[in-house]
Protein backbone atom coordinates (compact mmCIF):
# COMPACT_ATOMS: atom_id res chain seq x y z
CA UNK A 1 32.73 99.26 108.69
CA UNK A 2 34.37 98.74 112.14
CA UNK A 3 34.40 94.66 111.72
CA UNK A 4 35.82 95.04 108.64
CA UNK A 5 38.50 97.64 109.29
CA UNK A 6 39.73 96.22 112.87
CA UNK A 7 41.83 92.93 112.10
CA UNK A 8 43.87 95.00 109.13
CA UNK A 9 47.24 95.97 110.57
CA UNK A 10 46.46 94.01 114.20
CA UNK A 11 49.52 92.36 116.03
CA UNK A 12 48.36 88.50 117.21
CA UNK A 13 50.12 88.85 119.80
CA UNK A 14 49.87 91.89 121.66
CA UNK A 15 46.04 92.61 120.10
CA UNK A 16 47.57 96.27 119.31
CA UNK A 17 47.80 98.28 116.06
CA UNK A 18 51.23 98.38 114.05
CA UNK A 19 49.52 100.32 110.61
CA UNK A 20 52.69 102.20 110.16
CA UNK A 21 53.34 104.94 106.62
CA UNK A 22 54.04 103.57 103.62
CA UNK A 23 53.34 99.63 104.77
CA UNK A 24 51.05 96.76 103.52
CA UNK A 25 49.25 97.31 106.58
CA UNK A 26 48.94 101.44 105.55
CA UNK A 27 48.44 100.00 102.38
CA UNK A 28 45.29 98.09 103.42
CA UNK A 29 43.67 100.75 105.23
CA UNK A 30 44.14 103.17 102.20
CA UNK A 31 42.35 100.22 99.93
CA UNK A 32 39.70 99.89 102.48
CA UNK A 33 38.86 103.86 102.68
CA UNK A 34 38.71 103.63 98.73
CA UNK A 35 36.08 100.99 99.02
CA UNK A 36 34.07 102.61 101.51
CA UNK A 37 34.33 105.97 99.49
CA UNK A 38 33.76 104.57 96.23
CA UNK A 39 30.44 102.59 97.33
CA UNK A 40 28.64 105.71 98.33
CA UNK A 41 29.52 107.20 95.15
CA UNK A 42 32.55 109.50 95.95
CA UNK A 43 35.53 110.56 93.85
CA UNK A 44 38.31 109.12 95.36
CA UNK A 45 42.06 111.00 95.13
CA UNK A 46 45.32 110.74 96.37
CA UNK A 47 47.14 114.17 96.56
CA UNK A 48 50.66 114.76 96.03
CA UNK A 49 51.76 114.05 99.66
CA UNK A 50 50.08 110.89 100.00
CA UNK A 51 46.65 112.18 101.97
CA UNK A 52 43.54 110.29 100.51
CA UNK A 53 40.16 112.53 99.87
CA UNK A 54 37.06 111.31 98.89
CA UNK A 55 34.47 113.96 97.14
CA UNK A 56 30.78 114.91 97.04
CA UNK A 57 30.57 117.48 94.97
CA UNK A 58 32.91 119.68 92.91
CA UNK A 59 36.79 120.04 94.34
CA UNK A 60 36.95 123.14 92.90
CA UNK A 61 34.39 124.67 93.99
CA UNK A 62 35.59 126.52 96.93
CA UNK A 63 34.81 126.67 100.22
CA UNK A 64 34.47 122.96 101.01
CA UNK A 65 33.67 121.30 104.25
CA UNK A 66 36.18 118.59 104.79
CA UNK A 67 36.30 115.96 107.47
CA UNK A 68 38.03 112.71 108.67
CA UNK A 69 41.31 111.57 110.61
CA UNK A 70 43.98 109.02 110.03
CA UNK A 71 44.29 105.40 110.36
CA UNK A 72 48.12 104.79 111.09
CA UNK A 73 49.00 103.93 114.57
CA UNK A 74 51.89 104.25 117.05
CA UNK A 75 53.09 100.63 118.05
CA UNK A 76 50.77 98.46 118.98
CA UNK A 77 48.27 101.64 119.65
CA UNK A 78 44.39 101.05 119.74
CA UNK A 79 41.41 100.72 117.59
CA UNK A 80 39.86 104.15 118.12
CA UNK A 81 42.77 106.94 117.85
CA UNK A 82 42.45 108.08 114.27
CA UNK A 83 40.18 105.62 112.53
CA UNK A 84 37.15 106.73 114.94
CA UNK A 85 37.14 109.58 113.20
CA UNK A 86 37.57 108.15 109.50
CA UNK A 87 34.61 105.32 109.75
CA UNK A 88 32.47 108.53 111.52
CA UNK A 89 33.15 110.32 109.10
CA UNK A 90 31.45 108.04 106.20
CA UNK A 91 28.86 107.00 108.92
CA UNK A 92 27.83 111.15 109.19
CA UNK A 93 27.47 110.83 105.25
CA UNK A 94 25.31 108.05 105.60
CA UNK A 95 23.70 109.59 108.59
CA UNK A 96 23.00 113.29 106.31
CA UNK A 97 21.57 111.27 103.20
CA UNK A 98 18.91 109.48 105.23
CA UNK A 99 18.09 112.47 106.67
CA UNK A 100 17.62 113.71 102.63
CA UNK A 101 19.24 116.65 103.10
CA UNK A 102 21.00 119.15 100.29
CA UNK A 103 24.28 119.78 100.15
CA UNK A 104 24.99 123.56 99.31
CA UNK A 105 28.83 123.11 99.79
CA UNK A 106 31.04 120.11 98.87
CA UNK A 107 31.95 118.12 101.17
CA UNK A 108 35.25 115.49 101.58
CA UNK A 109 36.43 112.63 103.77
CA UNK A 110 39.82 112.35 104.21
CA UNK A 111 42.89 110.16 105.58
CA UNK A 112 45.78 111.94 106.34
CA UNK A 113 49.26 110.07 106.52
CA UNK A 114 51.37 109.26 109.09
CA UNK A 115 49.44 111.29 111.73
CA UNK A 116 51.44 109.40 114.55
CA UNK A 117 55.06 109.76 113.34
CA UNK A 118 55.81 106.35 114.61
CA UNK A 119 58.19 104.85 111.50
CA UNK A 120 59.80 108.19 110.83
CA UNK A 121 60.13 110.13 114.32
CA UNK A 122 57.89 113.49 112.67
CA UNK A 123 54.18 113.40 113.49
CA UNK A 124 51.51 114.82 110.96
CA UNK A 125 53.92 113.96 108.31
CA UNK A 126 51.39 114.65 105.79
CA UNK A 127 49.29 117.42 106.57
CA UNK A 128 52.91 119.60 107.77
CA UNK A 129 53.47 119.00 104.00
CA UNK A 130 50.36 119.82 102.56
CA UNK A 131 50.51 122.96 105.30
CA UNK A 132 54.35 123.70 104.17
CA UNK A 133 55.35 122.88 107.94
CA UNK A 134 57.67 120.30 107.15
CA UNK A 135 60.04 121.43 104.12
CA UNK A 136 60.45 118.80 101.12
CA UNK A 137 64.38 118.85 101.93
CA UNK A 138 63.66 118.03 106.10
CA UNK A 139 61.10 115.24 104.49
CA UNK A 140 63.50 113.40 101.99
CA UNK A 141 66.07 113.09 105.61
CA UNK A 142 63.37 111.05 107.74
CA UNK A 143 65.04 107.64 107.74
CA UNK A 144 62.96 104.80 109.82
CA UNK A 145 65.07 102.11 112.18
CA UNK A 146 65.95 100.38 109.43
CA UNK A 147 67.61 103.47 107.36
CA UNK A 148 64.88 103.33 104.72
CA UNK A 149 64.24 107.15 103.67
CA UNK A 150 60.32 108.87 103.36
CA UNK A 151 60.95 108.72 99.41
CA UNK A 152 61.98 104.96 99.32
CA UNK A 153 59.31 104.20 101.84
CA UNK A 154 56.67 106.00 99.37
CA UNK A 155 58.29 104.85 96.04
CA UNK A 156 57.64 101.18 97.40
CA UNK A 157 54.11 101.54 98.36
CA UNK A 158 53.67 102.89 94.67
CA UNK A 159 53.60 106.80 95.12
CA UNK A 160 55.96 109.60 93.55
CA UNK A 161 58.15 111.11 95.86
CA UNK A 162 59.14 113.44 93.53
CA UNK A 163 55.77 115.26 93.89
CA UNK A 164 55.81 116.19 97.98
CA UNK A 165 55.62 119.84 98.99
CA UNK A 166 52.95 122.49 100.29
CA UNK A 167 49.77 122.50 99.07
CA UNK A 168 48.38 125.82 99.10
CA UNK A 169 46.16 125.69 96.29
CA UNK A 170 43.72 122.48 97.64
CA UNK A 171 44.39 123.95 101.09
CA UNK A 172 42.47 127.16 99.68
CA UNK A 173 39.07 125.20 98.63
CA UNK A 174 39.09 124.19 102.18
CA UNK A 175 36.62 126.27 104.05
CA UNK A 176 36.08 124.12 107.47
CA UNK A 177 37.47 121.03 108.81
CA UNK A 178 36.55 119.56 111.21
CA UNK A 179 38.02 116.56 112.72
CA UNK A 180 36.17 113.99 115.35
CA UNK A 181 38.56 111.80 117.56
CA UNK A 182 38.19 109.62 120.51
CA UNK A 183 39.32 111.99 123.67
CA UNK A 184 42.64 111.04 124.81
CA UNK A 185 42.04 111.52 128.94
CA UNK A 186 38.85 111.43 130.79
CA UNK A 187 37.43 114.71 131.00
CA UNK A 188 33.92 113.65 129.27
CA UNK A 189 34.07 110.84 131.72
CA UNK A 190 34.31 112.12 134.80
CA UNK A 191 31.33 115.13 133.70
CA UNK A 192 29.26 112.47 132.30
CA UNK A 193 29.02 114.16 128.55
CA UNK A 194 28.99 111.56 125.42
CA UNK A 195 30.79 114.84 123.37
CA UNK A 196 32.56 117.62 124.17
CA UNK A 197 34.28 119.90 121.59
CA UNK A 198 37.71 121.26 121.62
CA UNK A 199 39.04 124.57 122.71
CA UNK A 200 42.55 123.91 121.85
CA UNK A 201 45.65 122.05 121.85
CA UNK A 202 48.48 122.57 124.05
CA UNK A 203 52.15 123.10 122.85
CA UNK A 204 54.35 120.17 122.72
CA UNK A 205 57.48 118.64 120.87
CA UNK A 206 60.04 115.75 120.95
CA UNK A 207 63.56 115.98 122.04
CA UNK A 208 66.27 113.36 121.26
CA UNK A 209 68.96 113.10 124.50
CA UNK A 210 72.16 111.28 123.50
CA UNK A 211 74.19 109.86 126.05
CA UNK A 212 77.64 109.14 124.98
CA UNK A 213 79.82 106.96 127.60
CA UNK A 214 82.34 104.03 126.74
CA UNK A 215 81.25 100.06 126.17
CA UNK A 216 83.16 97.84 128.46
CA UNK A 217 82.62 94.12 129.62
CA UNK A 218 79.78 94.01 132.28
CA UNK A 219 81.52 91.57 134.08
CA UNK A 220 85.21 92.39 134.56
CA UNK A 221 84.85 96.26 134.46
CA UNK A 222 84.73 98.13 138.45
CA UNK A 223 81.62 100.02 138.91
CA UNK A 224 84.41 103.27 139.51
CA UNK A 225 86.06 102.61 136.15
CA UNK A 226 82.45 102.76 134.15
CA UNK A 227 81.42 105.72 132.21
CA UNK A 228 77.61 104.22 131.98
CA UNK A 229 74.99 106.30 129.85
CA UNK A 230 72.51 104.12 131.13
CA UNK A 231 73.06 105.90 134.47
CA UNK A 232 72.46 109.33 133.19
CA UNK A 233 69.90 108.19 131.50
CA UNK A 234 67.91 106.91 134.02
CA UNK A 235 68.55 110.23 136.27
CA UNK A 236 67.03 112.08 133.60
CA UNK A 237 64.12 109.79 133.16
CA UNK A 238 63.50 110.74 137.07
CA UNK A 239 64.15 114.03 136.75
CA UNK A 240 61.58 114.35 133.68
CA UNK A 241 58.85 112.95 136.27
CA UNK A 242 60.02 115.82 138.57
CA UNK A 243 59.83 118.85 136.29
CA UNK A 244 56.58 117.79 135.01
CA UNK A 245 55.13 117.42 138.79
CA UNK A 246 56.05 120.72 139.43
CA UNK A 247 54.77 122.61 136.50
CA UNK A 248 51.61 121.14 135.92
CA UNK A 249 52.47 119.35 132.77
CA UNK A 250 53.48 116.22 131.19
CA UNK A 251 56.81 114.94 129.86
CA UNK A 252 57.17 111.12 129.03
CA UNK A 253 60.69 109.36 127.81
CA UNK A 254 58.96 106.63 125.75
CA UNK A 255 61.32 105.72 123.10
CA UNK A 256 64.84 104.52 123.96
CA UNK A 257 68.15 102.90 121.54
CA UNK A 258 71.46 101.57 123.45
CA UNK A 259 74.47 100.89 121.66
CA UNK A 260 75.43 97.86 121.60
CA UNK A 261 72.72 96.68 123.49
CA UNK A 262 74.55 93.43 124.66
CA UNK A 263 73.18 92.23 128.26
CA UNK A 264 77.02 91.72 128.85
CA UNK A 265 78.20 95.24 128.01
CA UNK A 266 78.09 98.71 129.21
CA UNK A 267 76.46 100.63 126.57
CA UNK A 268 78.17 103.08 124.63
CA UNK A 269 75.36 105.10 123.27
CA UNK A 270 71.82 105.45 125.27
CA UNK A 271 69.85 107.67 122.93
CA UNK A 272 66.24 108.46 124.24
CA UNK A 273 63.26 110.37 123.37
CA UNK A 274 61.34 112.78 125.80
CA UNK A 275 58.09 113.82 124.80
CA UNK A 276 56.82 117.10 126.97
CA UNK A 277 53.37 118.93 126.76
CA UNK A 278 52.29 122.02 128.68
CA UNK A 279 49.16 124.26 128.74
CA UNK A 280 51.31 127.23 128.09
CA UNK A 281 54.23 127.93 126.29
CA UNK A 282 56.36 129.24 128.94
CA UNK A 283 55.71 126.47 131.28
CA UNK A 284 56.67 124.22 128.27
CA UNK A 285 59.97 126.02 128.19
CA UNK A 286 60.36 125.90 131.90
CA UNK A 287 59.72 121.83 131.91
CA UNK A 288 62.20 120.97 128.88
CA UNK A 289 64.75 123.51 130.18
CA UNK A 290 64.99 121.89 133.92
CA UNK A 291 65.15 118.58 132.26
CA UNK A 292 68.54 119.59 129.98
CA UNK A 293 70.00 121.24 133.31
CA UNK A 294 69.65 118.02 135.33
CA UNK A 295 70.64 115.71 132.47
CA UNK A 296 73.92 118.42 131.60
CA UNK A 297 74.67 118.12 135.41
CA UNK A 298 74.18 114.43 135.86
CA UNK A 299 76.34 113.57 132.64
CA UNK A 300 79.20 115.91 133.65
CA UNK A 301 79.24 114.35 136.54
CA UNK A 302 79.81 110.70 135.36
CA UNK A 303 81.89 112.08 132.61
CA UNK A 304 79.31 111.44 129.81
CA UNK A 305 79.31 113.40 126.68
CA UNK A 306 75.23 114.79 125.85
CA UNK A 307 73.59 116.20 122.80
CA UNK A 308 70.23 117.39 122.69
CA UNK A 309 68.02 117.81 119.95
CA UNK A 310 64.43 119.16 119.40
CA UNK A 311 63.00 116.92 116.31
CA UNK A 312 59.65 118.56 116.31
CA UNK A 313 57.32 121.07 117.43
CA UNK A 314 54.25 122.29 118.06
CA UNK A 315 53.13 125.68 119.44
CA UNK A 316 49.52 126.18 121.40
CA UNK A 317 46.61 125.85 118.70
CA UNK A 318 43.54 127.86 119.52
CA UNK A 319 40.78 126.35 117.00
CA UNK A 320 39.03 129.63 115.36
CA UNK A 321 36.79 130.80 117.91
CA UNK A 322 34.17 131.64 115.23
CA UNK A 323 34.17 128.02 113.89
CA UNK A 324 34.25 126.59 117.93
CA UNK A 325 31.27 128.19 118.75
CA UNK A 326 29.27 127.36 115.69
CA UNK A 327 29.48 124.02 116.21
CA UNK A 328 28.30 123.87 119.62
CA UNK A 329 25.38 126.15 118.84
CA UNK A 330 24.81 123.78 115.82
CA UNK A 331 25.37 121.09 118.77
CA UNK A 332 22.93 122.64 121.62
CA UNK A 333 20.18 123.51 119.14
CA UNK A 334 19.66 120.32 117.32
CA UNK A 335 20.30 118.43 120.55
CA UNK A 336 22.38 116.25 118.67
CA UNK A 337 18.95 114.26 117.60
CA UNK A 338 18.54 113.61 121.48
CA UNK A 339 21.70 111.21 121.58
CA UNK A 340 23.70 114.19 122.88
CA UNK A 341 21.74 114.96 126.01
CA UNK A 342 19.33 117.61 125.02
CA UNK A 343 18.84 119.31 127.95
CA UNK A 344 19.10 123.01 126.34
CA UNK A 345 23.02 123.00 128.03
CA UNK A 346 25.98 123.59 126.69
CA UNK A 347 28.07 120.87 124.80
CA UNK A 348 31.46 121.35 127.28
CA UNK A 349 34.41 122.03 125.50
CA UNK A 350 37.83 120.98 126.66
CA UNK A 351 41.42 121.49 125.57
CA UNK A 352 44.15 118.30 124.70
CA UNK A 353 47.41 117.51 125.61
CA UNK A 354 47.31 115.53 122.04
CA UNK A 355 48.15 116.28 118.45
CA UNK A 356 46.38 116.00 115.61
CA UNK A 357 45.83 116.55 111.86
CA UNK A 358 43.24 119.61 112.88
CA UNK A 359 46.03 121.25 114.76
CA UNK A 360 48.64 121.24 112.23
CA UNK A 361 45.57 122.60 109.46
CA UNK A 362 44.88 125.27 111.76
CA UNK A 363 47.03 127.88 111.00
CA UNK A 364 45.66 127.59 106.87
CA UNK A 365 42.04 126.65 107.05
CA UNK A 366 39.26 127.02 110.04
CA UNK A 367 39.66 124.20 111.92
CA UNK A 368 37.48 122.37 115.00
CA UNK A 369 37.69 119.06 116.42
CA UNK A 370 34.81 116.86 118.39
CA UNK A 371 35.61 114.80 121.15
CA UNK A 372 34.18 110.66 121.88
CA UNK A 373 34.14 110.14 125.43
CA UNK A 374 36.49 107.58 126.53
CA UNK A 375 35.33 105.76 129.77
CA UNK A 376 38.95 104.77 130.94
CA UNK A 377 41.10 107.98 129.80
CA UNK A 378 43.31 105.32 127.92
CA UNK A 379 45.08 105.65 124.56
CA UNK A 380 48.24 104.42 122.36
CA UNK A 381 47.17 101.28 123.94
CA UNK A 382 45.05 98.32 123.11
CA UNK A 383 42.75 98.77 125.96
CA UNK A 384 41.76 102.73 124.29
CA UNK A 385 38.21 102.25 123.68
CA UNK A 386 34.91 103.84 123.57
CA UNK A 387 31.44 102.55 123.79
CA UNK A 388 29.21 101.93 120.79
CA UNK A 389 26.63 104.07 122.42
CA UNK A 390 29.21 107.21 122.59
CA UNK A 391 30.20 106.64 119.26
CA UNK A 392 26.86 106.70 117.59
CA UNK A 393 26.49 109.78 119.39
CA UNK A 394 30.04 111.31 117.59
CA UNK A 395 28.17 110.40 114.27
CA UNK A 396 24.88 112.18 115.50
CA UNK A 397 27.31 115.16 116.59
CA UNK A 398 29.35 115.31 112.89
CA UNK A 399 26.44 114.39 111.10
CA UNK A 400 24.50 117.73 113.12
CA UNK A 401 27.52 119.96 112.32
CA UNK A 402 27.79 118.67 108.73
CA UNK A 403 24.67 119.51 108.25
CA UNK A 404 24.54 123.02 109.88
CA UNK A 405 27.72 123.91 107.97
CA UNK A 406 26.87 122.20 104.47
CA UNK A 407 23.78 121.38 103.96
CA UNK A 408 20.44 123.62 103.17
């Protein structure tokens, strides 16, 4: 499954991942998780907001156990973040029939759609519909670079637009899901674990600053008569790094646009976009805050008009305690077939800095997620990775809690 999955959507040249929504490479991956589904005998659908599921077992049943990821990328991300969690997902399957067990609850694999947010700007674009966290009207104003709307996007990949919105109804049949994902830092790593479950997910959002100044020639206009965004810019950059130090937590600009972006001209527009992540929610508000006070004071400083806007946000997700600590007595009981160290201990369980799918699902269905360690700690890059040996364990882990939660 791996070989077979890794060259769709690969850049030649920078060996990263550009499967962005709504694309022939998206498209691809989606055709490739119907294949996989449809060999082992599944009923494949595509619900109204474009998230795939493939079924064993009746859908409307009730009280399904669901489980999977997402295979889009952020630019030129890695092999692991998302699709780890897909191919592990059919692997557990094939992991619980050799194993002959019965299924007393139905189970589902699923691909969400555009998990990372990186052609529209709005991550979990599909689950926050299917969770009614993104409204249909918000949805239909997500415009990529190249001013093509969500619905166009969609309508040329061959799906309705027409039919987006919440999804209470198959959210309702959902009785677990739980979601396995390469861990994005290296706390398995450094404690020497192959898995680790997760406690929660720390609060986090994305901010557009827009730095308004005046284009001029580069080369005939005095460094005293400039109004330079750039400038302001780049003290806020540094002052990002600052606030972040001294809280504790994490805020990255990693997305910029200048206008006119001539290497002879003083931009009139520097738009960038912070990303900021904190344990807690007040030290969240703390970080973003200082960052707006130092940009507000550098730009009325060098006379440069700012705008800030929050484009998306997440609060602190604590996965349902009850669900958390089934799996890892599932986990410490089976010993995780002896892949998972079986040493009687506890499986450790860690909180993220990351986003995903599970978090978003959270507040309308039970939700856990299992962690893959990750030897370097690196992701949205194509040096993430995780060794085959660690991986096989993930299945071993899904396949245990699978089977603990829907299987006799």
């Amino acid at each position: 499954m791996w070989r077979e999955l890794a060259p769709l959507g690969r850049h030649r040249d920078s060996g990263g991942y550009r499967r962005y929504a709504w694309t022939s490479a998206d498209t691809d991956c989606r055709a490739w998780f119907r294949t996989q589904a449809e060999a082992r005998g599944l009923v494949v659908e595509t619900d109204r907001n474009g998230n795939q599921w493939a079924w064993l077992g009746d859908p409307l049943a009730g009280n399904a156990v669901v489980t999977g990821s997402h295979l889009d990328s952020v630019p030129d991300g890695g092999a692991f973040d998302g699709p780890l969690g897909v191919v592990s997902s059919f692997a557990a399957l094939d992991e619980l029939r050799r194993r002959g067990v019965e299924f007393t609850r139905p189970l589902a694999l699923t691909n969400f759609g555009d998990e990372e947010g990186a052609r529209f700007g709005l991550a979990c674009v599909g689950s926050r519909l299917a969770a009614g966290q993104l409204t249909v009207e918000a949805a239909r104003r997500l415009r990529d670079q190249d001013g093509v709307t969500l619905p166009q996007a969609m309508e040329a990949a061959g799906y309705d637009p027409d039919a987006i919105g919440p999804d209470p109804e198959r959210l309702a049949r959902v009785g677990a899901f739980v979601e396995l994902h390469v861990e994005q830092g290296r706390a398995l790593d450094l404690g020497g674990d192959p898995v680790g479950i997760a406690s929660a997910i720390w609060p986090h959002g994305r901010w557009r600053f827009d730095f308004r100044g005046e284009a001029n020639h580069a080369g005939t206009t005095r460094l005293a008569d400039r109004r330079d965004p750039m400038l302001t810019y780049a003290e806020t950059v540094l002052a990002a790094r600052r606030e972040a130090e001294l809280a504790g937590a994490l805020a990255t600009f990693g997305k910029i646009a200048v206008e006119p972006n001539g290497v002879n001209a003083i931009p009139s527009l520097v738009r960038g976009w912070l990303d900021s992540r904190a344990a807690d929610q007040d030290t969240l508000d703390t970080v973003v805050a200082g960052i707006e006070a130092a940009a507000r004071e550098h730009a009325e400083r060098a006379g440069i008009d700012l705008d800030v806007v929050r484009e998306s946000f997440t609060p602190v997700v604590e996965f349902q305690h009850a669900l958390r600590d089934e799996l890892g007595a599932i986990l410490k009981a089976s010993g995780t077939r002896d892949t998972v160290r079986s040493t009687g201990r506890d499986i450790p369980v860690l909180g993220t800095g990351a986003g995903h799918d599970a978090g978003i699902l959270s507040a309308s269905v039970p939700t856990a997620m299992l962690f893959v360690r990750n030897p370097t700690g690196i992701s949205h890059s194509p040096a993430e990775h995780a060794a085959e040996d660690d991986c096989v364990a993930g299945v071993i882990a899904l396949a245990d809690v699978l089977e603990g939660l829907a299987c006799r």
